[in-house]
PDB file of N, CA and C in Angstrom:
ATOM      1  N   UNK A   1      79.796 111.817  72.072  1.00  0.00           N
ATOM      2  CA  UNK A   1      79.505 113.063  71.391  1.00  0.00           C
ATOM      3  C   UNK A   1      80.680 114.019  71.595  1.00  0.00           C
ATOM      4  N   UNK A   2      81.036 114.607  70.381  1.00  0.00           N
ATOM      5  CA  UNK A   2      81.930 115.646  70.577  1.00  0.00           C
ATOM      6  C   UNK A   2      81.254 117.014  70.609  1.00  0.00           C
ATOM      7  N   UNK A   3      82.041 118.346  71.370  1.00  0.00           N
ATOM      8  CA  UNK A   3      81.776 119.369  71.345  1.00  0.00           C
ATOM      9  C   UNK A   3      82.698 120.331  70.622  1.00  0.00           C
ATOM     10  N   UNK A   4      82.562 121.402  69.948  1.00  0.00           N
ATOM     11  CA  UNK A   4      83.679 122.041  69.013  1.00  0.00           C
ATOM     12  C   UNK A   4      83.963 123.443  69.920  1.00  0.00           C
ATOM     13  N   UNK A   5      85.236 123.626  70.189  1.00  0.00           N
ATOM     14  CA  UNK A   5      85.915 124.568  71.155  1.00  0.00           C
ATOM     15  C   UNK A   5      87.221 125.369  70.323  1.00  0.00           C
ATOM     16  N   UNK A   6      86.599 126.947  70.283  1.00  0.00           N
ATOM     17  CA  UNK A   6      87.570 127.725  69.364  1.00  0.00           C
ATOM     18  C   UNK A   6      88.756 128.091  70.717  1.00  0.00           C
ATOM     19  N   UNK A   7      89.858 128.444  70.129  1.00  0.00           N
ATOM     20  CA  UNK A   7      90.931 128.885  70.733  1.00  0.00           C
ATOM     21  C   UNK A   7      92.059 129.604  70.221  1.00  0.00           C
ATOM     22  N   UNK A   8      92.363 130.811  70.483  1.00  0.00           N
ATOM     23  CA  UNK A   8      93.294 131.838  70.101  1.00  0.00           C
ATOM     24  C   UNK A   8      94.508 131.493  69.951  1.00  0.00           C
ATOM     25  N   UNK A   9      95.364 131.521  68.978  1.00  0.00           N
ATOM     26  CA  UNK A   9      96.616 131.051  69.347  1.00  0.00           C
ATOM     27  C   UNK A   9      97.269 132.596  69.063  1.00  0.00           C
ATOM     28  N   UNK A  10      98.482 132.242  69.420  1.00  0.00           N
ATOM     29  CA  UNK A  10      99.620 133.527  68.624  1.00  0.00           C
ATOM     30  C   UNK A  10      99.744 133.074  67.754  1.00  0.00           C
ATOM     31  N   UNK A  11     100.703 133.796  66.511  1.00  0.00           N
ATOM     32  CA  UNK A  11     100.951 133.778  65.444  1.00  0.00           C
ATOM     33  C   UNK A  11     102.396 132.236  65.115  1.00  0.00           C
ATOM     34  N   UNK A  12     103.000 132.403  66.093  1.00  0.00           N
ATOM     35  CA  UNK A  12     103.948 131.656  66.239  1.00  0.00           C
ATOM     36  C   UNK A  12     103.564 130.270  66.018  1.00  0.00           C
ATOM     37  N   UNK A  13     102.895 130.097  67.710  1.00  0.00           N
ATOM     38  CA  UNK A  13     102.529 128.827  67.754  1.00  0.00           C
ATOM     39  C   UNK A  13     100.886 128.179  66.521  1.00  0.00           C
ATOM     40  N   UNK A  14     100.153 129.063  65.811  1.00  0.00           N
ATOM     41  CA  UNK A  14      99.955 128.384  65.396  1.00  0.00           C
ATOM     42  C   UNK A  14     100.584 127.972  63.850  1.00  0.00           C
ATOM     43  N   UNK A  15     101.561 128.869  63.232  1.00  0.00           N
ATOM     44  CA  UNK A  15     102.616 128.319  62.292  1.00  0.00           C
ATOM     45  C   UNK A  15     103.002 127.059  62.125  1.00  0.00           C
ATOM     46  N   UNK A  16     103.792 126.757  63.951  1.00  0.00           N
ATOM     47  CA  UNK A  16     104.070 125.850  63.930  1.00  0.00           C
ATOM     48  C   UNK A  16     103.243 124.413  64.128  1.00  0.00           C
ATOM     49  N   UNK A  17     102.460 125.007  64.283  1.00  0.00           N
ATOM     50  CA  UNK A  17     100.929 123.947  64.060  1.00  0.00           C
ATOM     51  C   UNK A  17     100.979 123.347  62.696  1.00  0.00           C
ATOM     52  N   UNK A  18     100.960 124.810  61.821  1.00  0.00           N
ATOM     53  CA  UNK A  18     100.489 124.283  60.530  1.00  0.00           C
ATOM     54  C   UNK A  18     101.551 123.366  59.493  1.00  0.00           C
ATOM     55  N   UNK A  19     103.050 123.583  60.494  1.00  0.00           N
ATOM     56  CA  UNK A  19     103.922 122.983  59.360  1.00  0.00           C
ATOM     57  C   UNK A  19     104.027 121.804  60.337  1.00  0.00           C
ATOM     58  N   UNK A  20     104.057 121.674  61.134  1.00  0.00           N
ATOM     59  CA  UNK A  20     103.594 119.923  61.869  1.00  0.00           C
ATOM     60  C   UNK A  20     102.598 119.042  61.220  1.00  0.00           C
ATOM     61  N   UNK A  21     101.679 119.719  60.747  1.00  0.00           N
ATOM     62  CA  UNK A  21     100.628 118.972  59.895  1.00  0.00           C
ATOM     63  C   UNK A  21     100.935 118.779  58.951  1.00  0.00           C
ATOM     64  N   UNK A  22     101.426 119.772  58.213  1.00  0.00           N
ATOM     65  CA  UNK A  22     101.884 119.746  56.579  1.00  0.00           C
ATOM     66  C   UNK A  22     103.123 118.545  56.773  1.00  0.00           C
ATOM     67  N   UNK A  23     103.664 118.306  57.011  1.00  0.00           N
ATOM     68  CA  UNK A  23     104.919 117.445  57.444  1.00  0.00           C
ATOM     69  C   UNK A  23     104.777 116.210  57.623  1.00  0.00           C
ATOM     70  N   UNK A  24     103.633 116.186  58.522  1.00  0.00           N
ATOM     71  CA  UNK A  24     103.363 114.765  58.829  1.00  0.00           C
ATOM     72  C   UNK A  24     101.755 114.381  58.658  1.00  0.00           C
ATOM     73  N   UNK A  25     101.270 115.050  58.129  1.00  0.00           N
ATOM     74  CA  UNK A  25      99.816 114.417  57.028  1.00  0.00           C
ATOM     75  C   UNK A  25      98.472 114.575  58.282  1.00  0.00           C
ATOM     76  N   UNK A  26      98.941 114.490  59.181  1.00  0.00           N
ATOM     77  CA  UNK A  26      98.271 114.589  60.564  1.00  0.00           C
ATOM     78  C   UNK A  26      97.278 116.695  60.420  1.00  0.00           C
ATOM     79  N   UNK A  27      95.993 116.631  60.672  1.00  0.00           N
ATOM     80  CA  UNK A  27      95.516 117.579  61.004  1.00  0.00           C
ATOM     81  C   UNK A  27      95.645 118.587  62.027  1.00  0.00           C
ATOM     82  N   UNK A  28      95.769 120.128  62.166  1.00  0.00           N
ATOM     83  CA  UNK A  28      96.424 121.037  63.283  1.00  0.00           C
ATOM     84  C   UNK A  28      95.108 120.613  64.294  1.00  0.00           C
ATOM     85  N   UNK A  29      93.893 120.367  63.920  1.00  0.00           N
ATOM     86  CA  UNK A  29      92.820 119.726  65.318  1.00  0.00           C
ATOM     87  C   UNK A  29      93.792 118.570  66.098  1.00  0.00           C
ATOM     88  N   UNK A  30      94.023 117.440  65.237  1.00  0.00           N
ATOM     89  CA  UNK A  30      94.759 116.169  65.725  1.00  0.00           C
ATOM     90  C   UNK A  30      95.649 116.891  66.886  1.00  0.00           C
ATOM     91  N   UNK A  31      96.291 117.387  66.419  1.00  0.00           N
ATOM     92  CA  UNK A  31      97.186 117.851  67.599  1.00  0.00           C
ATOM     93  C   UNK A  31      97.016 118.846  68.557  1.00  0.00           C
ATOM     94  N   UNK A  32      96.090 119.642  68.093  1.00  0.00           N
ATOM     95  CA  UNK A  32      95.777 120.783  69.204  1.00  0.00           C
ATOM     96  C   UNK A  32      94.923 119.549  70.641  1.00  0.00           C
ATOM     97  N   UNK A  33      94.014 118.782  70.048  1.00  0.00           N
ATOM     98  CA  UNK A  33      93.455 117.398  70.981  1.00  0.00           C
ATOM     99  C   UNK A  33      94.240 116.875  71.590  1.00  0.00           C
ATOM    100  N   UNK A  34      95.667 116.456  71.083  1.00  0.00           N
ATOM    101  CA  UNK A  34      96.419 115.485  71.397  1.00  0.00           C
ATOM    102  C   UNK A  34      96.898 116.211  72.253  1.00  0.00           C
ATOM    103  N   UNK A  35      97.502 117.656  72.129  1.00  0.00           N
ATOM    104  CA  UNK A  35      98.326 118.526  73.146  1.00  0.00           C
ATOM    105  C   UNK A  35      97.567 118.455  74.673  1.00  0.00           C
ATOM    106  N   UNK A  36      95.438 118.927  74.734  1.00  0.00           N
ATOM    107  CA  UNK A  36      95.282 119.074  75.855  1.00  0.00           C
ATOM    108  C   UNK A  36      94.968 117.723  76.021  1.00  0.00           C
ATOM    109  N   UNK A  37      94.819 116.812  75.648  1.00  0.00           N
ATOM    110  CA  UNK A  37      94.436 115.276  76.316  1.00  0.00           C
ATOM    111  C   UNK A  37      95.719 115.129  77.388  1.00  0.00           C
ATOM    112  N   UNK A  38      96.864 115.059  76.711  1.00  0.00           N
ATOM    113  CA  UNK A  38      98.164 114.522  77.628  1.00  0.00           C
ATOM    114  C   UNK A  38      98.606 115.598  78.434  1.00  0.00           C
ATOM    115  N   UNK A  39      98.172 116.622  78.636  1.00  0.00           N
ATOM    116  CA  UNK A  39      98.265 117.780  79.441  1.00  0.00           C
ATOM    117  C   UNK A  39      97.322 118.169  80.701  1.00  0.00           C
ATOM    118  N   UNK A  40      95.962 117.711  80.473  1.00  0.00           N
ATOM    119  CA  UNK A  40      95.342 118.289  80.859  1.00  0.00           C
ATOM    120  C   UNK A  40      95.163 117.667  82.239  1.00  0.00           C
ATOM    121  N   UNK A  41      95.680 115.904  82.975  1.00  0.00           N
ATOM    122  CA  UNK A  41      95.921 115.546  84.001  1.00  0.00           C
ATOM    123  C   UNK A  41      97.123 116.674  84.600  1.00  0.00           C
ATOM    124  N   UNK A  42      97.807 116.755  84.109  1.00  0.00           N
ATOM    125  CA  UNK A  42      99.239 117.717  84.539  1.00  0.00           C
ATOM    126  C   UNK A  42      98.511 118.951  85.109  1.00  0.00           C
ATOM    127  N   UNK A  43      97.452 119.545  84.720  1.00  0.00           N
ATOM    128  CA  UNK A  43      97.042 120.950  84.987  1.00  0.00           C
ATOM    129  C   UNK A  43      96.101 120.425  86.126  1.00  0.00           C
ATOM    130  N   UNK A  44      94.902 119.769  85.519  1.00  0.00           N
ATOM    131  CA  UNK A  44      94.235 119.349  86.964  1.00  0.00           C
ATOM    132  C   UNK A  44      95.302 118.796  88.425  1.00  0.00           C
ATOM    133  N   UNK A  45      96.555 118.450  88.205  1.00  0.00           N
ATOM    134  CA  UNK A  45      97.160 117.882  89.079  1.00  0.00           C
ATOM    135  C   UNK A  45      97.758 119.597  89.972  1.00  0.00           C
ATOM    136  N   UNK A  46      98.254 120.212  89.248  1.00  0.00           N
ATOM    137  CA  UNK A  46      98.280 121.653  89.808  1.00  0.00           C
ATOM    138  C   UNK A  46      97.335 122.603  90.193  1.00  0.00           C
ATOM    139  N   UNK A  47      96.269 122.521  89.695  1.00  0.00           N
ATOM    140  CA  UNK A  47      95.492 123.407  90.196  1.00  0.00           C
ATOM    141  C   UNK A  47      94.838 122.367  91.875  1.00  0.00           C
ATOM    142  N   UNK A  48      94.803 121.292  92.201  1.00  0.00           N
ATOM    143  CA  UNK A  48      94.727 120.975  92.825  1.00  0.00           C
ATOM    144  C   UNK A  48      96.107 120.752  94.117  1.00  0.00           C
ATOM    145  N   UNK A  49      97.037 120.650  93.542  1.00  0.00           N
ATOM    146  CA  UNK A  49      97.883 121.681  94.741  1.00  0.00           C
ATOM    147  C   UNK A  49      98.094 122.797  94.741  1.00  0.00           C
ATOM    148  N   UNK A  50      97.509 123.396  94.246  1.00  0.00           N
ATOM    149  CA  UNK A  50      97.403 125.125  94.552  1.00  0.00           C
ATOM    150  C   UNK A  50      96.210 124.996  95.537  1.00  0.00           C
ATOM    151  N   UNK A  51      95.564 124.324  95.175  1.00  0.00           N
ATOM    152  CA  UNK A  51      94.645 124.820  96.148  1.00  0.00           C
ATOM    153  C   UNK A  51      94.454 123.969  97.658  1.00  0.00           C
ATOM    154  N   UNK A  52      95.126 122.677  97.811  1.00  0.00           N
ATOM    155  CA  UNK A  52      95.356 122.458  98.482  1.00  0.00           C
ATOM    156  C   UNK A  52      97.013 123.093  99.605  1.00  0.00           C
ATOM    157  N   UNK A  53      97.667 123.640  98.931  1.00  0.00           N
ATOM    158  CA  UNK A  53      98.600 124.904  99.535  1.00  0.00           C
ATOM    159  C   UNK A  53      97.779 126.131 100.332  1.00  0.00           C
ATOM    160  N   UNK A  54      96.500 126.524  99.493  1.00  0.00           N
ATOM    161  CA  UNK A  54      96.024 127.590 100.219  1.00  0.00           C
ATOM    162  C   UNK A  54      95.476 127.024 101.341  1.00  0.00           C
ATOM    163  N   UNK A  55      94.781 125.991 101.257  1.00  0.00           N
ATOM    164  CA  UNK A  55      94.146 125.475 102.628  1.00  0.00           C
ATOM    165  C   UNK A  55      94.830 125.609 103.904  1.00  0.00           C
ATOM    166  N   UNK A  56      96.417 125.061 103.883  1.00  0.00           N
ATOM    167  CA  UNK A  56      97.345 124.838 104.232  1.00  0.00           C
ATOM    168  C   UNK A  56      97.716 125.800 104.740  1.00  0.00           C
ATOM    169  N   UNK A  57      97.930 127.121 104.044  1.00  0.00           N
ATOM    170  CA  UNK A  57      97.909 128.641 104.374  1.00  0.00           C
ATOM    171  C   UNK A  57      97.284 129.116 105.289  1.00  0.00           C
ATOM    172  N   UNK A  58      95.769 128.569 105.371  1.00  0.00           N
ATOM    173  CA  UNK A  58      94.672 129.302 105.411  1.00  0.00           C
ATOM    174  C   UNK A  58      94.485 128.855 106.860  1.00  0.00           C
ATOM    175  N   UNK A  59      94.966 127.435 107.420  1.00  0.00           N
ATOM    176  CA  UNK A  59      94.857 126.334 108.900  1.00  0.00           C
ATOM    177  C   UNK A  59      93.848 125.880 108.421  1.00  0.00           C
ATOM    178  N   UNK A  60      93.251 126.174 107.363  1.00  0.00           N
ATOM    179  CA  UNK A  60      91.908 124.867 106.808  1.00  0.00           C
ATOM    180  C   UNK A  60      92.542 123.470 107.003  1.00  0.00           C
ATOM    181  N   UNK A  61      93.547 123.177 106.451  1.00  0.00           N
ATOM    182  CA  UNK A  61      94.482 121.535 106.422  1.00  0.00           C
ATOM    183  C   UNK A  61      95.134 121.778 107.375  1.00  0.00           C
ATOM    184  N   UNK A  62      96.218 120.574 107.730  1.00  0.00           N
ATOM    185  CA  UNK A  62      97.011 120.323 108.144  1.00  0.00           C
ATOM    186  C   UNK A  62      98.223 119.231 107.444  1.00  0.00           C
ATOM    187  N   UNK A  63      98.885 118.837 107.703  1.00  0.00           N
ATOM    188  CA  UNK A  63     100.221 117.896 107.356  1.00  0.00           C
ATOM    189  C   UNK A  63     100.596 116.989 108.318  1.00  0.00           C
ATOM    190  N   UNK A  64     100.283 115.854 108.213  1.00  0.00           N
ATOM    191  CA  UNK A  64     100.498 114.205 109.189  1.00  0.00           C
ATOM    192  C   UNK A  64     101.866 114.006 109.016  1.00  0.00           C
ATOM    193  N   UNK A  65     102.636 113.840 109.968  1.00  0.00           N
ATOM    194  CA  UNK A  65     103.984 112.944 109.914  1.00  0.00           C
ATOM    195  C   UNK A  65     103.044 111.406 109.831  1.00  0.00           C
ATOM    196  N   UNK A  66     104.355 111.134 109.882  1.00  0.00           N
ATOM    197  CA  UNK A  66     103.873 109.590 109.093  1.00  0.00           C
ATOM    198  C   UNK A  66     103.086 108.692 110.102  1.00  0.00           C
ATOM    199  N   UNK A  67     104.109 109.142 111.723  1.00  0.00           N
ATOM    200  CA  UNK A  67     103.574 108.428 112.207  1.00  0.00           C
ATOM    201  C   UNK A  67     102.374 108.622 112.514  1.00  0.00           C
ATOM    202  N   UNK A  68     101.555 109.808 112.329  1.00  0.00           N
ATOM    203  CA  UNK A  68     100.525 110.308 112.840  1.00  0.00           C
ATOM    204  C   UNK A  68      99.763 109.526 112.001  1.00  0.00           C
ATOM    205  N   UNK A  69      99.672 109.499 110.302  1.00  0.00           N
ATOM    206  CA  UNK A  69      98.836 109.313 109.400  1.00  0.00           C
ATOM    207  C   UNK A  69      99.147 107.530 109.717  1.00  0.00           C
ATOM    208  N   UNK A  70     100.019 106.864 109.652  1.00  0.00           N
ATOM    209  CA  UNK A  70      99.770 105.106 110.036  1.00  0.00           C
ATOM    210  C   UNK A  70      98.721 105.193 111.118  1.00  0.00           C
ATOM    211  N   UNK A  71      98.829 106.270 112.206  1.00  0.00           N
ATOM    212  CA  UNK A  71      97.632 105.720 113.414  1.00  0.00           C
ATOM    213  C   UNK A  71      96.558 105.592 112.785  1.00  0.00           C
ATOM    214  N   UNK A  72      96.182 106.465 111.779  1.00  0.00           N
ATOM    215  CA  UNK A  72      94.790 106.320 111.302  1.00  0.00           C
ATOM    216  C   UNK A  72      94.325 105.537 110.433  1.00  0.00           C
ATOM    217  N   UNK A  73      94.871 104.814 109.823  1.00  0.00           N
ATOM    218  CA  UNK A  73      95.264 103.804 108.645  1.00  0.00           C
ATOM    219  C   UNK A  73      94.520 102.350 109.737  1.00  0.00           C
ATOM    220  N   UNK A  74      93.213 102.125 109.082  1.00  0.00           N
ATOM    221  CA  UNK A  74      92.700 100.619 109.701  1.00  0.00           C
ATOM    222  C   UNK A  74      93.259  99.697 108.739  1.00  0.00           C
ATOM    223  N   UNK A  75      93.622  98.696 110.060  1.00  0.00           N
ATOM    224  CA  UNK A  75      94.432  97.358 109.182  1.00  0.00           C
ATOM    225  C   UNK A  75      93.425  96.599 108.838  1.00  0.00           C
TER     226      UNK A  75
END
């Protein structure tokens, strides 16, 4: 099942939306999808070191040298 999700663009970027489509026969949805599909690991991958930085900040975490993290590693 799909869900339908509006989104603001500027004036710019969605121009260039519309002559990407016009150009190549492809719909400005097709690509607005295509943009957050291949993006959207990249963002989850940052917001998860951001927040693993604050931990870090915070003495919530810590950081293993290597040799520390092999001790814990069952063979």
């Amino acid at each position: 099942m799909s869900k339908q999700t509006a989104v603001r663009l500027p004036d710019e970027i969605n121009t260039r939306l519309v002559n990407l489509s016009q150009r190549t026969g492809r719909t400005v949805t097709y690509y607005v999808r295509e943009a957050i599909i291949r993006h959207l690991d990249d963002l989850e991958d940052i917001y998860q070191a951001e927040q693993a930085l604050e931990r870090l900040k915070k003495g919530e975490d810590r950081i293993l040298d290597s040799k520390e993290f092999w001790s814990t590693v069952e063979d």
